[in-house]
C-alpha atoms as a PDB file:
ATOM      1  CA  UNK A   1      22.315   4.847 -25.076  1.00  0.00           C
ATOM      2  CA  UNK A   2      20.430   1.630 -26.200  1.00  0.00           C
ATOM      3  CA  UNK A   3      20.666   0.367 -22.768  1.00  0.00           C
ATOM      4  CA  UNK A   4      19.169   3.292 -21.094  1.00  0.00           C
ATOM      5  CA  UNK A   5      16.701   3.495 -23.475  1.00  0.00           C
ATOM      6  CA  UNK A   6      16.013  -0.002 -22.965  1.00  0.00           C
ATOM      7  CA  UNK A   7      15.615   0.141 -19.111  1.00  0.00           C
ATOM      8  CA  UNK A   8      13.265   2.969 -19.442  1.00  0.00           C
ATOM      9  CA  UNK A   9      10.857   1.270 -21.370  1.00  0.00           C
ATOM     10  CA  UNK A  10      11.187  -1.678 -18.861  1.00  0.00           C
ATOM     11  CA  UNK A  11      10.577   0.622 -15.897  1.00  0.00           C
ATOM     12  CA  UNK A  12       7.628   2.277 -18.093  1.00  0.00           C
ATOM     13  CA  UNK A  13       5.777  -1.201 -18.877  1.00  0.00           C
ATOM     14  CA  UNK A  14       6.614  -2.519 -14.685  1.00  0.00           C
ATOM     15  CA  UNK A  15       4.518   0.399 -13.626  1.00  0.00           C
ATOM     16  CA  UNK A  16       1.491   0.326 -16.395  1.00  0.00           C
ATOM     17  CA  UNK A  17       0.921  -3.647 -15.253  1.00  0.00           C
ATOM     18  CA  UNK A  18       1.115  -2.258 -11.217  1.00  0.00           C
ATOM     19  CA  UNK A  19      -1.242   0.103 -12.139  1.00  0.00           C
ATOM     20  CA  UNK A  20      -3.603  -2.644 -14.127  1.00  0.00           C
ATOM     21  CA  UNK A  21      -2.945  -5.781 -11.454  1.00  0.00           C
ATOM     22  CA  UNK A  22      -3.319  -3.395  -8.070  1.00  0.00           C
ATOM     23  CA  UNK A  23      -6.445  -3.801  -6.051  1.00  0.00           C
ATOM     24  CA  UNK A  24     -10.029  -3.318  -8.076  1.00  0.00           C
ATOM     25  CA  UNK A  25     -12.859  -3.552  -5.693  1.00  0.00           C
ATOM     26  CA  UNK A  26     -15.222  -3.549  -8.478  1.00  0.00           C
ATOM     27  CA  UNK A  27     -14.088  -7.098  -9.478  1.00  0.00           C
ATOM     28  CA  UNK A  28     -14.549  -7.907  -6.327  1.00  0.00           C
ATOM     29  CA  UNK A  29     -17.946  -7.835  -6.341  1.00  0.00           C
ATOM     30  CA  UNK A  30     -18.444  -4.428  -4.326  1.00  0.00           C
ATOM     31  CA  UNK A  31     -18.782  -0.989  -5.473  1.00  0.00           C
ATOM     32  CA  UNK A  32     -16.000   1.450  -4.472  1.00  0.00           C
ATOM     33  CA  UNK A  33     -17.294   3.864  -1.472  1.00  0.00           C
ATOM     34  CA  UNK A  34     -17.594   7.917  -2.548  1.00  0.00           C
ATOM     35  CA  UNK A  35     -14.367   9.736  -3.365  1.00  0.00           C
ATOM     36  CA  UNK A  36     -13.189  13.240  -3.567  1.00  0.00           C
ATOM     37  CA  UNK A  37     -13.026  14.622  -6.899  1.00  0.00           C
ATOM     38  CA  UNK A  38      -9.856  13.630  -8.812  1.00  0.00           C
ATOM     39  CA  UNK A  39      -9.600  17.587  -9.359  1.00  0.00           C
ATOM     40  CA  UNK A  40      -9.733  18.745  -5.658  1.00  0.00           C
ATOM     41  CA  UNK A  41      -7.244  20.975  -4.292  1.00  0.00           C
ATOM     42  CA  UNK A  42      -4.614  20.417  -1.607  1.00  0.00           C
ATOM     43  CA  UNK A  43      -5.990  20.406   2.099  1.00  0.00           C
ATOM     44  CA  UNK A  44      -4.673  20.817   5.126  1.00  0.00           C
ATOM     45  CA  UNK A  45      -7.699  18.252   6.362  1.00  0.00           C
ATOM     46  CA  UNK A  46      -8.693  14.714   4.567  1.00  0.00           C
ATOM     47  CA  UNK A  47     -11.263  15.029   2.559  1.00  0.00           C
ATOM     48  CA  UNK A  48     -15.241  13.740   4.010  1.00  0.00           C
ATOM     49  CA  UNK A  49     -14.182   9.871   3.127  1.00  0.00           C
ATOM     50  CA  UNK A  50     -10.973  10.283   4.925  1.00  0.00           C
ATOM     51  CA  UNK A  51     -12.366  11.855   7.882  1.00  0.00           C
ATOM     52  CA  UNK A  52     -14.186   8.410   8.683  1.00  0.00           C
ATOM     53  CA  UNK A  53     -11.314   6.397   8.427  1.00  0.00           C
ATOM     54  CA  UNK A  54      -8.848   4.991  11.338  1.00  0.00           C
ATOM     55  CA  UNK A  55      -6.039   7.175  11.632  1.00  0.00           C
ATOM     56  CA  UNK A  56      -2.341   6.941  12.891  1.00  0.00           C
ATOM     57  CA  UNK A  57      -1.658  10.156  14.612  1.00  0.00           C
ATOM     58  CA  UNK A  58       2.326   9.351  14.831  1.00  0.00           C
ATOM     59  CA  UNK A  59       4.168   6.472  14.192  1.00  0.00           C
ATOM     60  CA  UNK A  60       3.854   2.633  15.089  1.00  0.00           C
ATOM     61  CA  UNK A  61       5.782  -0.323  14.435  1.00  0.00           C
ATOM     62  CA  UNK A  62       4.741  -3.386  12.935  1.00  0.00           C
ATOM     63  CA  UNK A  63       6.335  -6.686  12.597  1.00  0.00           C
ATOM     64  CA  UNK A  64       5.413  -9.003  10.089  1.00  0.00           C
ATOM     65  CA  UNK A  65       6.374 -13.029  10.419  1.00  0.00           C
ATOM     66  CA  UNK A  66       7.241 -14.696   6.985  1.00  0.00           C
ATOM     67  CA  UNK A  67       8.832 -18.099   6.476  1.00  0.00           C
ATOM     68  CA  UNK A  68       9.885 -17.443  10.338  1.00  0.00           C
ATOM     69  CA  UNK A  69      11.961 -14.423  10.172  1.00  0.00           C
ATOM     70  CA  UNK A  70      10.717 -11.288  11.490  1.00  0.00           C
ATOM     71  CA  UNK A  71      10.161  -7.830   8.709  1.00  0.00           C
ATOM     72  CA  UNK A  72       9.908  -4.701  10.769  1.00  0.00           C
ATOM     73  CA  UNK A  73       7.993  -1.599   8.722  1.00  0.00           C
ATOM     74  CA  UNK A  74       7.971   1.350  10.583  1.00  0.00           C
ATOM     75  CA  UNK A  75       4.414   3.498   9.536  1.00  0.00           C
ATOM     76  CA  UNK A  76       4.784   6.900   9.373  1.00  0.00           C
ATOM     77  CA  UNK A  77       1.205   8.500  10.608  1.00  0.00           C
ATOM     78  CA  UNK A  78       3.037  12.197  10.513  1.00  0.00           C
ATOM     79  CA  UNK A  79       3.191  12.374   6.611  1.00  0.00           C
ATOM     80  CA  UNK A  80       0.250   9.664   5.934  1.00  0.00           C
ATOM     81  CA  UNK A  81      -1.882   9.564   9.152  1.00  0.00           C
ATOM     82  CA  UNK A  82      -5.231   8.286   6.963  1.00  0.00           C
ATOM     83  CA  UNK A  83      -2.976   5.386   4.588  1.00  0.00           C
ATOM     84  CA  UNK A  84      -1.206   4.715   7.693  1.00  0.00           C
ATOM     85  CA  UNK A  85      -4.073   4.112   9.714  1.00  0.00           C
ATOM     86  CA  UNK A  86      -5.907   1.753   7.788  1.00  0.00           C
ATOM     87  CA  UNK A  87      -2.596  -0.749   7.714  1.00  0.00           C
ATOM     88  CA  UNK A  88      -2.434  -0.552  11.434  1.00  0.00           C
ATOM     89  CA  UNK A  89      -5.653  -0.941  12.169  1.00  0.00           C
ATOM     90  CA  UNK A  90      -5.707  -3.864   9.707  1.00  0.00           C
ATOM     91  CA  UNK A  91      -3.090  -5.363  11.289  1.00  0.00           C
ATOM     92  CA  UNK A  92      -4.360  -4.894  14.305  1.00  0.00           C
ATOM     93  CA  UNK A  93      -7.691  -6.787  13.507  1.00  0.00           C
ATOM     94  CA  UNK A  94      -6.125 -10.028  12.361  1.00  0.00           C
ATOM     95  CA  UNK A  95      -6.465  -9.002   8.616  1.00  0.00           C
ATOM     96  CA  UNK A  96      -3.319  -9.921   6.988  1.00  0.00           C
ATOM     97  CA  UNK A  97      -2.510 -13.250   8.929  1.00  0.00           C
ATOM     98  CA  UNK A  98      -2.507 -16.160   6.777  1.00  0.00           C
ATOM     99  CA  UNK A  99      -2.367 -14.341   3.514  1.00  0.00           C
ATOM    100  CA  UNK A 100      -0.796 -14.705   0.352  1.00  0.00           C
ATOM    101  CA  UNK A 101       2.139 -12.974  -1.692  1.00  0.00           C
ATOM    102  CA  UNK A 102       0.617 -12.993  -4.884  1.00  0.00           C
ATOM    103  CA  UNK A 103       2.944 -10.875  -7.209  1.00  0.00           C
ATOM    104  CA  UNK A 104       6.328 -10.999  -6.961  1.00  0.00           C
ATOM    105  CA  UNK A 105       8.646  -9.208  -9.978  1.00  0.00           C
ATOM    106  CA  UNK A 106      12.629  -9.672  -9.231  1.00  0.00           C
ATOM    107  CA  UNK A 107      12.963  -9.738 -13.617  1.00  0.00           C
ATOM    108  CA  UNK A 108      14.437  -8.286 -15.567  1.00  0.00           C
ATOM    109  CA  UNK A 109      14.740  -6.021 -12.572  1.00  0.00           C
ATOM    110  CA  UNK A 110      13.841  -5.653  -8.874  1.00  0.00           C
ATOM    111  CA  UNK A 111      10.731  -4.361  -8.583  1.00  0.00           C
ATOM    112  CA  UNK A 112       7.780  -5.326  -5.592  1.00  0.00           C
ATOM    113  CA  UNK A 113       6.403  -8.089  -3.423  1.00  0.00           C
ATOM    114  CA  UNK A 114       2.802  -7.447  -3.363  1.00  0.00           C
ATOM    115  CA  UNK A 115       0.073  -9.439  -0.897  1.00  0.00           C
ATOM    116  CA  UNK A 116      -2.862  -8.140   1.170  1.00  0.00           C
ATOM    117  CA  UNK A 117      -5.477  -9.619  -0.794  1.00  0.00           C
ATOM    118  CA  UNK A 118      -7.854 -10.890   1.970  1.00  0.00           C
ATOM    119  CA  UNK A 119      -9.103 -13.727  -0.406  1.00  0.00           C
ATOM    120  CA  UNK A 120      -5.857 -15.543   0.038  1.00  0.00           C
ATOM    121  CA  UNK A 121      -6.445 -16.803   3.485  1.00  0.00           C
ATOM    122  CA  UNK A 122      -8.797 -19.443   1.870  1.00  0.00           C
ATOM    123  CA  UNK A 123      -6.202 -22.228   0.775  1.00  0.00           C
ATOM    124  CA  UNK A 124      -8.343 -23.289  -2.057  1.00  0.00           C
ATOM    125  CA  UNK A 125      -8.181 -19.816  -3.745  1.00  0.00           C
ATOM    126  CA  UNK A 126      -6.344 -19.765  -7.065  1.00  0.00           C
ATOM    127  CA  UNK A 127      -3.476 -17.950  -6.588  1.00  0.00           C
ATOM    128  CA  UNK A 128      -3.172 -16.416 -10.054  1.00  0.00           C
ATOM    129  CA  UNK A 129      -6.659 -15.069  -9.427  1.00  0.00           C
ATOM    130  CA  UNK A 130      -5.771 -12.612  -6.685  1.00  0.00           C
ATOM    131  CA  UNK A 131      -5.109  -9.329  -6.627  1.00  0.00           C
ATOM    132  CA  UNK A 132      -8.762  -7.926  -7.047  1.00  0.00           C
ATOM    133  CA  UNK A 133     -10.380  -8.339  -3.252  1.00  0.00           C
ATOM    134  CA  UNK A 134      -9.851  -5.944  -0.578  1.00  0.00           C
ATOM    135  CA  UNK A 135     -10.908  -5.355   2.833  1.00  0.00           C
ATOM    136  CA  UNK A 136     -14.642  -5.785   3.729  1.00  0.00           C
ATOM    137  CA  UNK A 137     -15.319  -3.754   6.693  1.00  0.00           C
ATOM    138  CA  UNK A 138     -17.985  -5.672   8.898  1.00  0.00           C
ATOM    139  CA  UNK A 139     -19.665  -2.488  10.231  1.00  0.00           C
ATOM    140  CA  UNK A 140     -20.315  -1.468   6.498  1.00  0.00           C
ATOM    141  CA  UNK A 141     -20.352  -4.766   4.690  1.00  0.00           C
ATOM    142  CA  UNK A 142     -18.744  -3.092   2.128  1.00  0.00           C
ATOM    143  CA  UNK A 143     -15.223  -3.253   0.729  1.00  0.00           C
ATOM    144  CA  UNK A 144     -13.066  -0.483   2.640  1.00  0.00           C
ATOM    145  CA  UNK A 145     -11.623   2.254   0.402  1.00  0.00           C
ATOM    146  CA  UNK A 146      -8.969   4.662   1.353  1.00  0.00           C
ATOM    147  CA  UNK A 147      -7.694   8.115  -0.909  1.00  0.00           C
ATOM    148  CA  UNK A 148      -4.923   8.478  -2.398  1.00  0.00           C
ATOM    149  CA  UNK A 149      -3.062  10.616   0.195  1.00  0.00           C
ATOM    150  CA  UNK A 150       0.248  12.203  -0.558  1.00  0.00           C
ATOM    151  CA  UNK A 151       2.091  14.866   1.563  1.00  0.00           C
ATOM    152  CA  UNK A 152       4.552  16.802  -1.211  1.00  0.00           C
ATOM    153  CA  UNK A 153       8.501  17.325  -0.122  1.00  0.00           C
ATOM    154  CA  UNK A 154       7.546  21.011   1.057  1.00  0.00           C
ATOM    155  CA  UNK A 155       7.021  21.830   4.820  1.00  0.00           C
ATOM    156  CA  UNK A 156       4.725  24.532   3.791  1.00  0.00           C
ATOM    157  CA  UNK A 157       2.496  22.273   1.571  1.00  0.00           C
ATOM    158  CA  UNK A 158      -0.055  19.985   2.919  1.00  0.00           C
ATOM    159  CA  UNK A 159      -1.550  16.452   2.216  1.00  0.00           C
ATOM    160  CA  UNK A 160      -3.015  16.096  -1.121  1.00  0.00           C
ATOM    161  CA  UNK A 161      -6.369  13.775  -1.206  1.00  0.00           C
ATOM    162  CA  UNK A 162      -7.384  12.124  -4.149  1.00  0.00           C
ATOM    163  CA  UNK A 163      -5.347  13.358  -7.289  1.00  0.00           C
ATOM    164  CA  UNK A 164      -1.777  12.077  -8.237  1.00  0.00           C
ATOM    165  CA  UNK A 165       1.245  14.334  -7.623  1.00  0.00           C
ATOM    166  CA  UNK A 166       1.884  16.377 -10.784  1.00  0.00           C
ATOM    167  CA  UNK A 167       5.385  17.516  -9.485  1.00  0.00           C
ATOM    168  CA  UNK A 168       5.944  13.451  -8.764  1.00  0.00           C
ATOM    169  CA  UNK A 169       7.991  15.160  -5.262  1.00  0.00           C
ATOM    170  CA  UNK A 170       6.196  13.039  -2.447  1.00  0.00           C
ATOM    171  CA  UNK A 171       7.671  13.292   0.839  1.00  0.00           C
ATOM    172  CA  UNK A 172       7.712   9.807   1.101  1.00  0.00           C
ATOM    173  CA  UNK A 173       9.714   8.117  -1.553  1.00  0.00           C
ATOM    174  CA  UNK A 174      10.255   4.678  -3.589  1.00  0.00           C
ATOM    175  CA  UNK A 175      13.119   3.632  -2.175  1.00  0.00           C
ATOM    176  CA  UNK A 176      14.061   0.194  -1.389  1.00  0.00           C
ATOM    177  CA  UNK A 177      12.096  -0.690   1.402  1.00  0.00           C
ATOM    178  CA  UNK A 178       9.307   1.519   1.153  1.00  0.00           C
ATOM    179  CA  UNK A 179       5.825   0.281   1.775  1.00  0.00           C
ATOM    180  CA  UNK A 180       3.490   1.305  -0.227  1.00  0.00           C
ATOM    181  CA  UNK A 181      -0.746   0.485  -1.061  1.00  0.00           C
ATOM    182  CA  UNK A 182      -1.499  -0.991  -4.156  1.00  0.00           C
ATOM    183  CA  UNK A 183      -4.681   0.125  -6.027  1.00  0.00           C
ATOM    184  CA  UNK A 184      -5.970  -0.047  -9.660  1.00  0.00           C
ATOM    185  CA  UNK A 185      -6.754   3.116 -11.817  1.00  0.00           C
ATOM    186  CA  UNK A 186      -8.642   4.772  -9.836  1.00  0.00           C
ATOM    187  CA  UNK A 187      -6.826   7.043  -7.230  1.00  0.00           C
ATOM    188  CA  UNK A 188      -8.759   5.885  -4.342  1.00  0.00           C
ATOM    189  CA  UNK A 189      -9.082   2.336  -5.166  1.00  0.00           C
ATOM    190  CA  UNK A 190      -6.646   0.955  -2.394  1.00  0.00           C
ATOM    191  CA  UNK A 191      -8.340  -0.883   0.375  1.00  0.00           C
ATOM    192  CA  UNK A 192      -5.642  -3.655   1.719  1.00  0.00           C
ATOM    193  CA  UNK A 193      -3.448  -4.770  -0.672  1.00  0.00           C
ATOM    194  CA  UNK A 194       0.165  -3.577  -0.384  1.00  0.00           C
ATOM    195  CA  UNK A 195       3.284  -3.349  -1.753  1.00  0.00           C
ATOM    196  CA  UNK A 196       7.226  -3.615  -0.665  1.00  0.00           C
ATOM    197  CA  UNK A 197       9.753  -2.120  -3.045  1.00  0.00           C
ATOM    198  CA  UNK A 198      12.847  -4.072  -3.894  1.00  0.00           C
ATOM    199  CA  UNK A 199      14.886  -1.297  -5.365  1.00  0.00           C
ATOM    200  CA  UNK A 200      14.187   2.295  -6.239  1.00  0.00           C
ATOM    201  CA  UNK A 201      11.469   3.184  -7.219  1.00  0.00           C
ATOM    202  CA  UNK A 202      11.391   6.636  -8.572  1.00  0.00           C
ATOM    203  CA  UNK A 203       8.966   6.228 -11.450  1.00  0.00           C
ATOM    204  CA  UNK A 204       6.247   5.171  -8.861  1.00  0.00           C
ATOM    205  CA  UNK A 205       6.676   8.604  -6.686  1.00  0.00           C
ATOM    206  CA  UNK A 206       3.899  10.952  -6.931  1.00  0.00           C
ATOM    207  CA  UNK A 207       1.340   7.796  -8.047  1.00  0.00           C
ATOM    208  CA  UNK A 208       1.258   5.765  -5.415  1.00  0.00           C
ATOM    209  CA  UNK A 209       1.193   6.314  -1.649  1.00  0.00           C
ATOM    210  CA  UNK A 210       3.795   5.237   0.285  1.00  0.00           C
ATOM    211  CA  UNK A 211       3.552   4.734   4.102  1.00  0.00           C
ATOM    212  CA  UNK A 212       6.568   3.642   5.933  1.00  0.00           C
ATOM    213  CA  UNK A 213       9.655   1.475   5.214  1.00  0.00           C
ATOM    214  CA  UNK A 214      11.050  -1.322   6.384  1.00  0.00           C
ATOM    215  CA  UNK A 215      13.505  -0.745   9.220  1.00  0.00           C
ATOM    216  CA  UNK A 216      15.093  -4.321   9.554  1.00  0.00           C
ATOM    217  CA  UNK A 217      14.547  -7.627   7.779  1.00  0.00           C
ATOM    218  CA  UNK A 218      14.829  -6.907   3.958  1.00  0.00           C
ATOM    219  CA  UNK A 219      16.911  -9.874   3.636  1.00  0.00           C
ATOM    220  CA  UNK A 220      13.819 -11.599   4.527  1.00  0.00           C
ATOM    221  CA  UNK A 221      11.920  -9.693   2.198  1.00  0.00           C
ATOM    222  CA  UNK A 222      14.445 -10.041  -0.875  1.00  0.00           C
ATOM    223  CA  UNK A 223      13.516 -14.288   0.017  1.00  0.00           C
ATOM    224  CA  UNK A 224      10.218 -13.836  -0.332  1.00  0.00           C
ATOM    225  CA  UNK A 225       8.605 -15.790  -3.184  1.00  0.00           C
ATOM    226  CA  UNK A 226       5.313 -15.930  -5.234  1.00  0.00           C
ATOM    227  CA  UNK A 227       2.729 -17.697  -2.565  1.00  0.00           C
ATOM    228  CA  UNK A 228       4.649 -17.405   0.694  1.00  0.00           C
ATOM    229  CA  UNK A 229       2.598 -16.655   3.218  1.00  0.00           C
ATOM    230  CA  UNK A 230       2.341 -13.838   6.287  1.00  0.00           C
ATOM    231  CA  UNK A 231       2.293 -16.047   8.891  1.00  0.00           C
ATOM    232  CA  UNK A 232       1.737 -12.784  11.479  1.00  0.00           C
ATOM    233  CA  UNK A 233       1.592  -9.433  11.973  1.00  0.00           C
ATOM    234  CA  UNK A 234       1.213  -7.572  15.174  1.00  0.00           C
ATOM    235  CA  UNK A 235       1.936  -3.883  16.251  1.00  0.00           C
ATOM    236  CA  UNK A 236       4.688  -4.188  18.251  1.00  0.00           C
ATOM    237  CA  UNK A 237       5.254  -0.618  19.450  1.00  0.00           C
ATOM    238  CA  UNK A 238       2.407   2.751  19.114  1.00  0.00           C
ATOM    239  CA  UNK A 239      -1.212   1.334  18.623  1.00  0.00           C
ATOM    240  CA  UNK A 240      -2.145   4.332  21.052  1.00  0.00           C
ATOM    241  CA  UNK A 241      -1.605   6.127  18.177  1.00  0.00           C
ATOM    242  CA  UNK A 242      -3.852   4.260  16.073  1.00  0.00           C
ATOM    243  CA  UNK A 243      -7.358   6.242  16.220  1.00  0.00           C
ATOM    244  CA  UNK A 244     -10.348   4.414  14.596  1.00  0.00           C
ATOM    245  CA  UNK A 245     -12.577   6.409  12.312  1.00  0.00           C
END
């Protein structure tokens, strides 16, 4: 009993620090764009930030390059068309070459490898000071924020925009392997910072939005280490899919 006690509160305290340590645009010197009300209902359409965004109508693969070995993550555009999206079309412009790993937690228990944070690429940048910059879109010059968007395990339901899942039943799960976008407390903080989980996850369903998993290479990923690089990533297969906002 002590012991399952024990890894609860461990599990409890790994996801308050994701929550605190994910992306924060405001840090970053740039004020989050406008988001849908954290009380809006479910909608069968993303909500009028969404609707601007790139979107992945489908699926494409991606291949990431790290220490020399190949990660395949497979993003699912069918259940997250508006989170998948902006990773494609991030990878797709260049975005995440070059940058950083900046949180990795393997103790007391497998948790994430989390990078994305497009102040990394500059060599100089303190590594213990990332994970607070996101994406600044050139046509905007403005950091790029996406919605929390989470499809719930029903058929019948549709995406939810902007509010956590109560019922913490996403369609798209923590397992190991999922890929996921970090953000800080606000639902629709994320912008380009994501996440890989290294075991289950299922505390983190419901809060977080997952995208796709990782198809082959987690042996790569279970390597990875605190300021390893991406070295490349490149859509491999289904950038027709990929429609920009």
């Amino acid at each position: 009993m002590q012991t399952k006690i024990r890894n609860w509160l461990l599990s409890t305290l790994a996801v308050a620090m994701f929550a605190i340590v994910g992306c924060n645009p405001q840090q970053a010197g740039s004020a989050p764009t406008a988001s849908p009300s954290a009380t809006a209902s479910a909608s069968a359409t993303p909500s009028s930030q969404a609707a601007n965004l790139p979107r992945l109508e489908g699926k494409a693969t991606v291949v990431m390059t790290v220490k020399g070995a190949p990660i395949t993550i497979e993003a699912n555009g069918t259940d997250a068309p508006v989170t998948s999206g902006n990773f494609v079309d991030l990878v797709d412009r260049k975005v995440y070459d070059g940058l950083v790993f900046h949180r990795v937690v393997r103790e007391p228990q497998p948790f994430v490898v989390q990078g994305g944070d497009p102040q990394g690429k500059n060599p100089n940048f303190p590594l213990e000071q990332l994970g607070t910059g996101g994406f600044i879109d050139p046509a905007t010059n403005q950091i790029r924020n996406i919605p929390l968007e989470i499809k719930p395990d029903k058929a019948s339901d549709s995406i939810v925009y902007g509010k956590t899942l109560e019922a913490k039943n996403p369609k798209l799960k923590h397992t190991r392997g999922a890929v996921a976008m970090a953000r800080s407390g606000s639902p629709d903080s994320a912008s380009s910072q994501f996440y890989i989980v290294l075991a289950d996850q299922q505390s983190l369903d419901g809060d977080y939005a997952v995208f796709g998993y990782v198809t082959q290479g987690m042996e790569v990923v279970d390597k990875i280490q605190q300021g390893d690089r991406i070295e490349s990533a490149k859509v491999t297969q289904g950038i027709e899919n990929l429609k920009k906002g």
